[in-house]
Protein backbone atom coordinates (compact mmCIF):
# COMPACT_ATOMS: atom_id res chain seq x y z
CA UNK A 1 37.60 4.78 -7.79
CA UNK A 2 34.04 4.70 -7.18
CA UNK A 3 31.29 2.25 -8.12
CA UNK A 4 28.73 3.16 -10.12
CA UNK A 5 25.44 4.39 -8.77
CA UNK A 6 22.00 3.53 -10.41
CA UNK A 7 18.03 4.48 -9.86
CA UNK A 8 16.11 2.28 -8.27
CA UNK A 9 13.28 0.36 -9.94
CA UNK A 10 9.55 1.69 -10.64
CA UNK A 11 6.55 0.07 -9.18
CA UNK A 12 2.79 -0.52 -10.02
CA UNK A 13 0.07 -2.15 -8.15
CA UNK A 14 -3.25 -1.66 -9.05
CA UNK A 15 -6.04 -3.69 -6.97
CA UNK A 16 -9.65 -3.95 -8.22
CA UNK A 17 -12.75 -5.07 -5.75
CA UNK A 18 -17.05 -5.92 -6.84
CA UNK A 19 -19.42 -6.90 -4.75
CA UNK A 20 -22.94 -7.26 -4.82
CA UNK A 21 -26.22 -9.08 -3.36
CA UNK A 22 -25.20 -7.82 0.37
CA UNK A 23 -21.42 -8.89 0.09
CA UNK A 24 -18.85 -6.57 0.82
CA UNK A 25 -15.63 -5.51 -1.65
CA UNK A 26 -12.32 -5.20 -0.04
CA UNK A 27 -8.72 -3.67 -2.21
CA UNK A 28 -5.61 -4.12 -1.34
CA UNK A 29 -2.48 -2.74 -2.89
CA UNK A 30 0.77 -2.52 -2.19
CA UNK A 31 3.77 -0.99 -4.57
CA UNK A 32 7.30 -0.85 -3.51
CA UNK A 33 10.18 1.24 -4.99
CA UNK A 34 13.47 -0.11 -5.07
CA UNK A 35 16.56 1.64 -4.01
CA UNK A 36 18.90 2.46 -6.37
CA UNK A 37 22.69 0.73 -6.83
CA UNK A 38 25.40 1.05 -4.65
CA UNK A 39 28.36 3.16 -4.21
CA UNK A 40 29.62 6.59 -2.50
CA UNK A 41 27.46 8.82 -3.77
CA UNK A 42 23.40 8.64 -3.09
CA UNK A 43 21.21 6.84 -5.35
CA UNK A 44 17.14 7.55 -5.89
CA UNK A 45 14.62 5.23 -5.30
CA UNK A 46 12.09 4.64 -8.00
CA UNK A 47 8.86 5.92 -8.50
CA UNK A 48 5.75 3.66 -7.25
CA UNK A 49 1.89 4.32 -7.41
CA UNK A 50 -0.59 2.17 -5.78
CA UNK A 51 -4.07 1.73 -6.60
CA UNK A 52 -7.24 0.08 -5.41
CA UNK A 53 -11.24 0.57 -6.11
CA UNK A 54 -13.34 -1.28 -4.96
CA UNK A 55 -17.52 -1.37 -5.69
CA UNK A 56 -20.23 -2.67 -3.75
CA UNK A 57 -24.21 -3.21 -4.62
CA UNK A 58 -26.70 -3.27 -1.88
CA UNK A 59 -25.96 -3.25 1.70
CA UNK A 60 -22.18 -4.41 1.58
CA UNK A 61 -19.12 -2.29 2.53
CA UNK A 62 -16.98 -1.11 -0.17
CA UNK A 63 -13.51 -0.69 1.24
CA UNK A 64 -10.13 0.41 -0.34
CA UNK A 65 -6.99 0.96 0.63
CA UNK A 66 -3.49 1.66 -1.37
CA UNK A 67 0.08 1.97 0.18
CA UNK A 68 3.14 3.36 -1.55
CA UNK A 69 6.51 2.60 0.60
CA UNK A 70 10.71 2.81 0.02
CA UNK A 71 9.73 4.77 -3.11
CA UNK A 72 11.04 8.66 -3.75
CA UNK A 73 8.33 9.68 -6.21
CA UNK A 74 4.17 8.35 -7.12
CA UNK A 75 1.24 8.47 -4.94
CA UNK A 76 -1.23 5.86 -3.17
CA UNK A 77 -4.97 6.51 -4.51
CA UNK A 78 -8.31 4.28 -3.34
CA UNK A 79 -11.33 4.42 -4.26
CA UNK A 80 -14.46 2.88 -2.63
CA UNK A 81 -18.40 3.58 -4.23
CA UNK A 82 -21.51 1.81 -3.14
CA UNK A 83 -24.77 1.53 -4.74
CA UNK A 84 -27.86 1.06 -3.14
CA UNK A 85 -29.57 -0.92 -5.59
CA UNK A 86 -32.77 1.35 -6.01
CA UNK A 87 -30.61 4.72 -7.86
CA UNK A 88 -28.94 6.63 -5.10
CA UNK A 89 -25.18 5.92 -4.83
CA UNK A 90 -22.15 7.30 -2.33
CA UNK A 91 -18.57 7.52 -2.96
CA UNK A 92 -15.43 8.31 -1.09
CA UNK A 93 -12.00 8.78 -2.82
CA UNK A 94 -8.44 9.66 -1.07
CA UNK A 95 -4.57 10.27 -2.48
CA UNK A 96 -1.13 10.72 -0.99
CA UNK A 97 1.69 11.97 -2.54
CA UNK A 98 4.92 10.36 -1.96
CA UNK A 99 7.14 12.00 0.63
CA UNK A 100 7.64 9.27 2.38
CA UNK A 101 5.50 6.30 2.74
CA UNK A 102 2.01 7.04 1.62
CA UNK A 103 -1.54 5.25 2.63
CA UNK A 104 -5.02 5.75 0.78
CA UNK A 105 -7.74 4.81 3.24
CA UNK A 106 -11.55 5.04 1.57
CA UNK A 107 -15.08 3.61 3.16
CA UNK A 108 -18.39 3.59 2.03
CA UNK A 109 -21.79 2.08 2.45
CA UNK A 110 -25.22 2.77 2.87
CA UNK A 111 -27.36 2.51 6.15
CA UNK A 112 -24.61 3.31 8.61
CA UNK A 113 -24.83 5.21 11.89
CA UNK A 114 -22.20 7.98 10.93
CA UNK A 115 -18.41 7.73 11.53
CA UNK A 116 -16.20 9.56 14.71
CA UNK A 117 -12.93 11.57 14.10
CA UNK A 118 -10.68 8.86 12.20
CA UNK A 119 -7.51 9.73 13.64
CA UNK A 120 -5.01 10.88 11.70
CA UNK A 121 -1.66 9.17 10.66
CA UNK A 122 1.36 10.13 9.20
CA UNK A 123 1.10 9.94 5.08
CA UNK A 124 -2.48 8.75 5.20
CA UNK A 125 -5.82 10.32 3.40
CA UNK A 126 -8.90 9.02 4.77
CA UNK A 127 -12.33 9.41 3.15
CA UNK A 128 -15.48 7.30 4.72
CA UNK A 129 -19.29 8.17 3.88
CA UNK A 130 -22.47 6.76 4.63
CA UNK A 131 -25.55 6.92 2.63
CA UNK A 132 -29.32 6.70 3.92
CA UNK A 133 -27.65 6.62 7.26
CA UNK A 134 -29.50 5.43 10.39
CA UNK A 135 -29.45 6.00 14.13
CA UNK A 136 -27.03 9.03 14.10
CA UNK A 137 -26.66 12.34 16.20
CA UNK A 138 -25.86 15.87 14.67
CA UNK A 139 -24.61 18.65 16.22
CA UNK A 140 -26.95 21.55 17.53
CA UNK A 141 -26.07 23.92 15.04
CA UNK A 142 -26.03 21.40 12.47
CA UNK A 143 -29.54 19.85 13.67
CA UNK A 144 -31.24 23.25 13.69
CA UNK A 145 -30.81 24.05 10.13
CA UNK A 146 -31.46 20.51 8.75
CA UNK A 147 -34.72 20.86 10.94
CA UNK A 148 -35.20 17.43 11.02
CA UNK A 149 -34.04 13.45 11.06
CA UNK A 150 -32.83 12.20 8.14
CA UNK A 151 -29.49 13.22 5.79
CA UNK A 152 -28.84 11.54 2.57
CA UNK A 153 -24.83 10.98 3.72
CA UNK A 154 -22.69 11.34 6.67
CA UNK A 155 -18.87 11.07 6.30
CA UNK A 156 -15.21 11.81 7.52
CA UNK A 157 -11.98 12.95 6.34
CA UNK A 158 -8.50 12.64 7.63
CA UNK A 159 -5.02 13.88 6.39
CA UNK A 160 -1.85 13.82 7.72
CA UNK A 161 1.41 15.15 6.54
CA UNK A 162 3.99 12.17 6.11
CA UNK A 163 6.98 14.28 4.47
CA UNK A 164 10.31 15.32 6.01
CA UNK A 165 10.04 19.48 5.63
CA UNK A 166 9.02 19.44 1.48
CA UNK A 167 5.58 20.65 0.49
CA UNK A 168 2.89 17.97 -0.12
CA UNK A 169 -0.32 18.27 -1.13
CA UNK A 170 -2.83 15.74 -0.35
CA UNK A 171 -6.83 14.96 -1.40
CA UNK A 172 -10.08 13.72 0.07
CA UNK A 173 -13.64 13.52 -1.65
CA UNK A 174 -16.90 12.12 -1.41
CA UNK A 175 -19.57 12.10 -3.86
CA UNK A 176 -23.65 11.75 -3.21
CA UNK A 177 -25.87 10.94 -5.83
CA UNK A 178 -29.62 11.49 -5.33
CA UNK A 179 -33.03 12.60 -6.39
CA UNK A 180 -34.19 15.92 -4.93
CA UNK A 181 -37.59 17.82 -4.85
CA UNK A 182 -37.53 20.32 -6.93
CA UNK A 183 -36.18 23.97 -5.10
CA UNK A 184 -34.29 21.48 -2.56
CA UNK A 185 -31.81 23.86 -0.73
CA UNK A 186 -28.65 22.00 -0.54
CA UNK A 187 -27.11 22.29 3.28
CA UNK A 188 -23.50 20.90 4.51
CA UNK A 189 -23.19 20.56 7.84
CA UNK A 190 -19.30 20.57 9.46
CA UNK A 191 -19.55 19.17 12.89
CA UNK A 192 -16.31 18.29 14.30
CA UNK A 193 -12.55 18.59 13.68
CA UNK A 194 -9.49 17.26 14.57
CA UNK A 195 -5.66 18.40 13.78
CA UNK A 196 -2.32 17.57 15.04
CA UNK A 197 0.53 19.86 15.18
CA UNK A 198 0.47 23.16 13.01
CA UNK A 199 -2.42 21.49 11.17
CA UNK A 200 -1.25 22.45 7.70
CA UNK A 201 0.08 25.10 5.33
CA UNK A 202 -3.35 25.61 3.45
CA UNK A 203 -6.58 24.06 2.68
CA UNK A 204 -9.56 24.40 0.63
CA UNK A 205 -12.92 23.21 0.90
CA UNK A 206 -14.57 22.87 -2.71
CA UNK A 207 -18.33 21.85 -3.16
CA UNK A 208 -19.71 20.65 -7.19
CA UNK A 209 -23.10 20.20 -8.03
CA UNK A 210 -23.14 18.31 -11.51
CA UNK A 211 -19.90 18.86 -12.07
CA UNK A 212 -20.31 22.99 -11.27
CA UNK A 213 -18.22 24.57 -8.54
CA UNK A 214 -20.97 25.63 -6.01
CA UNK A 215 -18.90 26.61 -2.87
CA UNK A 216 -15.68 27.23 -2.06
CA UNK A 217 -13.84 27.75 1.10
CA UNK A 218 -9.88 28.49 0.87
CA UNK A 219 -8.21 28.27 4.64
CA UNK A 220 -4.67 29.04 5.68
CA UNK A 221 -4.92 29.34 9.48
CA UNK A 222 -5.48 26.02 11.70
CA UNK A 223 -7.74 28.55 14.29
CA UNK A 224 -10.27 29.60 11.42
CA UNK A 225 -10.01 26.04 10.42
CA UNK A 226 -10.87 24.33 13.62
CA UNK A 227 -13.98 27.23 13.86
CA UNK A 228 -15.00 26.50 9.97
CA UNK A 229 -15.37 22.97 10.71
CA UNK A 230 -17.22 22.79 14.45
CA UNK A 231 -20.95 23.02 14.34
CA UNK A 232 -20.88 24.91 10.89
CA UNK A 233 -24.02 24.77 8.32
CA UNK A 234 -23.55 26.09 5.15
CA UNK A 235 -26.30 26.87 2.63
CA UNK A 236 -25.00 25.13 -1.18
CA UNK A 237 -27.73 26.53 -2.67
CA UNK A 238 -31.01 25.30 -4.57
CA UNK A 239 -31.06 22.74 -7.04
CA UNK A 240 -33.56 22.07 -9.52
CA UNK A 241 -34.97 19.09 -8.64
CA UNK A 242 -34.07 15.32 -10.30
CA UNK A 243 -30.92 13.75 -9.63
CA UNK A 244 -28.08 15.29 -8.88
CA UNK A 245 -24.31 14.64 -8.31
CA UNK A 246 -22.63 16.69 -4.90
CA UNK A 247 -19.03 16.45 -4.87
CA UNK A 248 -16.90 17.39 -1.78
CA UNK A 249 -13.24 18.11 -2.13
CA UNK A 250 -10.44 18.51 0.19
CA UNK A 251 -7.35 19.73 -0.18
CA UNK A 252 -4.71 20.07 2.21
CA UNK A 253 -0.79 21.06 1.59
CA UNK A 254 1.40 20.47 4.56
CA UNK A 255 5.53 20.87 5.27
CA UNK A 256 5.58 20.35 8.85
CA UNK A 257 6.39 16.96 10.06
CA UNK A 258 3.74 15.87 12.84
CA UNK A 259 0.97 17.70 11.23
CA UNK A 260 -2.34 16.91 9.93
CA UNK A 261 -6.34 18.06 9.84
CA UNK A 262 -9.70 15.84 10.28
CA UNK A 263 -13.17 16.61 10.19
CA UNK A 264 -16.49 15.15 9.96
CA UNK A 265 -19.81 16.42 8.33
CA UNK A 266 -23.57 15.39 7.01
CA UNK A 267 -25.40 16.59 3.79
CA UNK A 268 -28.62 16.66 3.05
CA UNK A 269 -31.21 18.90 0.76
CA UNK A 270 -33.95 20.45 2.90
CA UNK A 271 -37.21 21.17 0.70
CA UNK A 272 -37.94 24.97 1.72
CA UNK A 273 -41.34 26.68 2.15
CA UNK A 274 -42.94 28.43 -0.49
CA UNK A 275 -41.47 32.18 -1.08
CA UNK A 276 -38.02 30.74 -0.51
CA UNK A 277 -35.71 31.62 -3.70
CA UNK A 278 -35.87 29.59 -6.88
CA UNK A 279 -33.11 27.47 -7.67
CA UNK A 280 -29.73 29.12 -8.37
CA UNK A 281 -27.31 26.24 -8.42
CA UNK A 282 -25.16 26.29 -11.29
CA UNK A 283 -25.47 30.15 -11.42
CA UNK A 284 -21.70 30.12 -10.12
CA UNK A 285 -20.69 31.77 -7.09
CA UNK A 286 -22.18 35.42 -7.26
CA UNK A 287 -26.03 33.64 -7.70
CA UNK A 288 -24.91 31.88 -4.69
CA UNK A 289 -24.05 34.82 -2.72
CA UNK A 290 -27.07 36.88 -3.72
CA UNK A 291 -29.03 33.43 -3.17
CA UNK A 292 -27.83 33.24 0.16
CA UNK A 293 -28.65 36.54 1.06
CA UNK A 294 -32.22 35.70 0.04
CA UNK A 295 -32.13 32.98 2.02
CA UNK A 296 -31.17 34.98 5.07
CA UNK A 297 -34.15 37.61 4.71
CA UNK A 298 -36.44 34.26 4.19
CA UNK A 299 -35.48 32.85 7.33
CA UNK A 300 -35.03 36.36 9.65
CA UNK A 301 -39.13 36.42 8.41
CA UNK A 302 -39.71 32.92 9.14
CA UNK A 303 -37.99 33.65 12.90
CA UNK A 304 -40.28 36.28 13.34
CA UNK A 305 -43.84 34.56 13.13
CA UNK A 306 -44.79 32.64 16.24
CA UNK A 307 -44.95 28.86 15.40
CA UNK A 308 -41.34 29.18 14.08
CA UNK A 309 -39.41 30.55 16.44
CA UNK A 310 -35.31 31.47 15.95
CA UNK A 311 -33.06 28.51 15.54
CA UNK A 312 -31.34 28.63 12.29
CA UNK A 313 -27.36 29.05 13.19
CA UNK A 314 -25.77 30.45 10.54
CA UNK A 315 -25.00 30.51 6.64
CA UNK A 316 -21.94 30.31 4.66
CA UNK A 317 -21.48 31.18 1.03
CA UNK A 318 -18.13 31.73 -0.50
CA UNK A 319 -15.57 33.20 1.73
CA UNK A 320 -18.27 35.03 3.63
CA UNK A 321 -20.39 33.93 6.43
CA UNK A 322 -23.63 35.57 7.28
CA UNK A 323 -24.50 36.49 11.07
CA UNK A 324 -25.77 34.20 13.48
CA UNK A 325 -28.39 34.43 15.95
CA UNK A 326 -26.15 35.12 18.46
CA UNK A 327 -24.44 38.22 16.11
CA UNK A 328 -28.04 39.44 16.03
C-alpha cells in the first residue's frame, strides 16, 4: 500500500526597516515553504509570502528586499520610501508571484545621479527611484521636452518571468510626492529599455495623480514596447498647483521561461508659458486627450516664433501618440 501524502507547511516573514538623521534602512526577508509528506503520489508545497519595508529620513538609502523560495503558492513584496526631511518624499514598491522562487528588489533615496538598466533576473521585480537627483544625463528626446536641468525623480524597473510555462503576473511602482506651480504640465520621460527573450505576454503602463488614473498605456508586443520606452516623453497633463502624489505602475504578465522587460525613466513638472491650457488633471482620460491636443497647437506656435525654435519630440496621451517633428 501506499504512504500517506501531506501539504507542506505555510510560511511568513515579514521584515520592517527606519532610518533617519542620514542613516540608511536595509529589509531583509526570507520565507520558505515546506514540501509536503512523502509517498508515491506528489505532494504540494505550502504557501509562503515574504515581506520587507523599509523607511529612511534625510539623505540615507532606503532599501528592501523579500524572497519567497521551495514554496508552490504566495508572493515576495518590498517596499522602500524616503523622505527628504523638508516635504517632498519618493517611493518604489515591487511584487512577485510565486511560480517558482520569487525576489522583491526596491531602492530609493534622494540626491542620486540616476540608475542604468538593472538587469533582469529570473522571478525578480525591481523598482529604484531617486528624488532631487543630481549630476544625471537624459536622453535627447527626453531633454528637449523637459527643456531644462533638473527632474524631481529618476528611476528603473525590472521584471523577469521566473515560472515554468503558467501565466504570472508581476508589479513595479514608484511614487513622487511634491509641490508644483500652479498649471505645472506633468511630463514622463521613457529613456531606455531592456528585455530578454519574448519579453512578455502583456504589459501596461498606468500613471495616478492623487490617486486619479491620468495615463494609461496597455502593450502586448515586445517591438512597440522596446519603441514606447526609448527616448519617449509623454505629456500627464496639468495639475493644479500644491502638492501632489504621481504614481507609476507596471504591470507585466509573462509564460515564457527566459523572458523579462526593463526600462528606465525621469519625471518632472515643467511650468508652461502663459496661453498654455489650464489644468485638466483629474478630468480623466478624454480632458487629457483634448488637453494634449491643446498642448500640441501651443507648442507647433511656440516652434514657429524665432527665439524658440523646433525641438519638442513628441506627446503621448492614452493609446495615441501625437506626431513628431520628424512626422511633420
Amino acid at each position: 500500500m501506499g504512504g500517506t501524502v501531506g501539504n507542506g507547511g505555510n510560511a511568513t516573514s515579514t521584515a520592517t526597516a527606519n532610518a533617519s538623521g542620514g542613516n540608511s534602512a536595509t529589509a531583509l526577508s526570507n520565507a520558505t515553504g515546506r514540501a509536503g509528506g512523502s509517498g508515491p503520489n506528489n505532494s504540494t508545497a505550502g504557501t509562503a509570502n515574504a515581506t520587507s519595508s523599509a523607511t529612511a529620513a534625510g539623505s540615507g538609502q532606503a532599501s528592501a528586499q523579500a524572497v519567497v523560495s521551495g514554496a508552490s503558492a504566495g508572493a515576495a513584496t518590498a517596499t522602500s520610501t524616503s523622505n527628504s526631511g523638508a516635504g517632498p518624499s519618493v517611493s518604489a514598491s515591487a511584487s512577485a508571484p510565486v511560480g517558482g522562487n520569487a525576489t522583491a528588489k526596491t531602492l530609493s533615496y534622494f540626491g542620486g545621479s540616476g540608475f542604468g538598466l538593472p538587469g533582469i533576473t529570473a522571478g525578480t521585480s525591481i523598482s529604484d527611484v531617486t528624488g532631487q537627483p543630481r549630476h544625471f544625463s537624459l536622453t535627447p528626446n527626453v531633454l528637449a521636452a523637459f527643456g531644462h536641468g533638473t527632474v524631481d525623480a529618476l528611476g528603473a524597473m525590472s521584471i523577469g518571468y521566473g515560472g515554468n510555462g503558467q501565466s504570472l503576473t508581476y508589479q513595479t511602482t514608484a511614487s513622487f510626492q511634491f509641490a508644483h506651480p500652479a498649471n505645472s504640465d506633468f511630463l514622463l520621460g521613457l529613456m531606455s529599455q531592456g528585455s530578454l527573450g519574448t519579453g512578455f505576454d502583456s504589459a501596461t503602463l498606468e500613471v495616478f495623480v492623487n490617486s486619479m488614473l491620468a495615463y494609461e498605456q496597455s502593450l502586448t508586443s515586445l517591438a512597440d514596447a522596446q519603441a514606447f520606452f526609448t527616448d519617449n516623453p509623454i505629456d500627464i497633463g496639468f495639475g493644479p498647483g500644491g502638492p501632489a502624489d504621481v504614481k507609476l505602475v507596471f504591470d507585466l504578465t509573462a509564460s515564457q521561461v527566459s523572458s523579462g522587460f526593463e526600462f528606465t525613466y525621469a519625471f518632472d513638472p515643467v511650468e508652461p508659458l502663459s496661453g498654455v491650457p489650464g489644468p485638466v488633471v483629474g478630468a480623466g482620460l478624454p480632458g487629457l486627450i483634448l488637453a494634449s491636443g491643446g498642448l500640441l497647437g501651443w507648442w507647433r506656435r511656440r516652434q514657429r516664433t524665432p527665439e524658440h525654435p523646433p525641438h519638442f519630440a513628441h506627446v503621448v496621451c492614452g493609446s495615441q501618440r501625437l506626431p513628431s517633428n520628424r512626422d511633420l
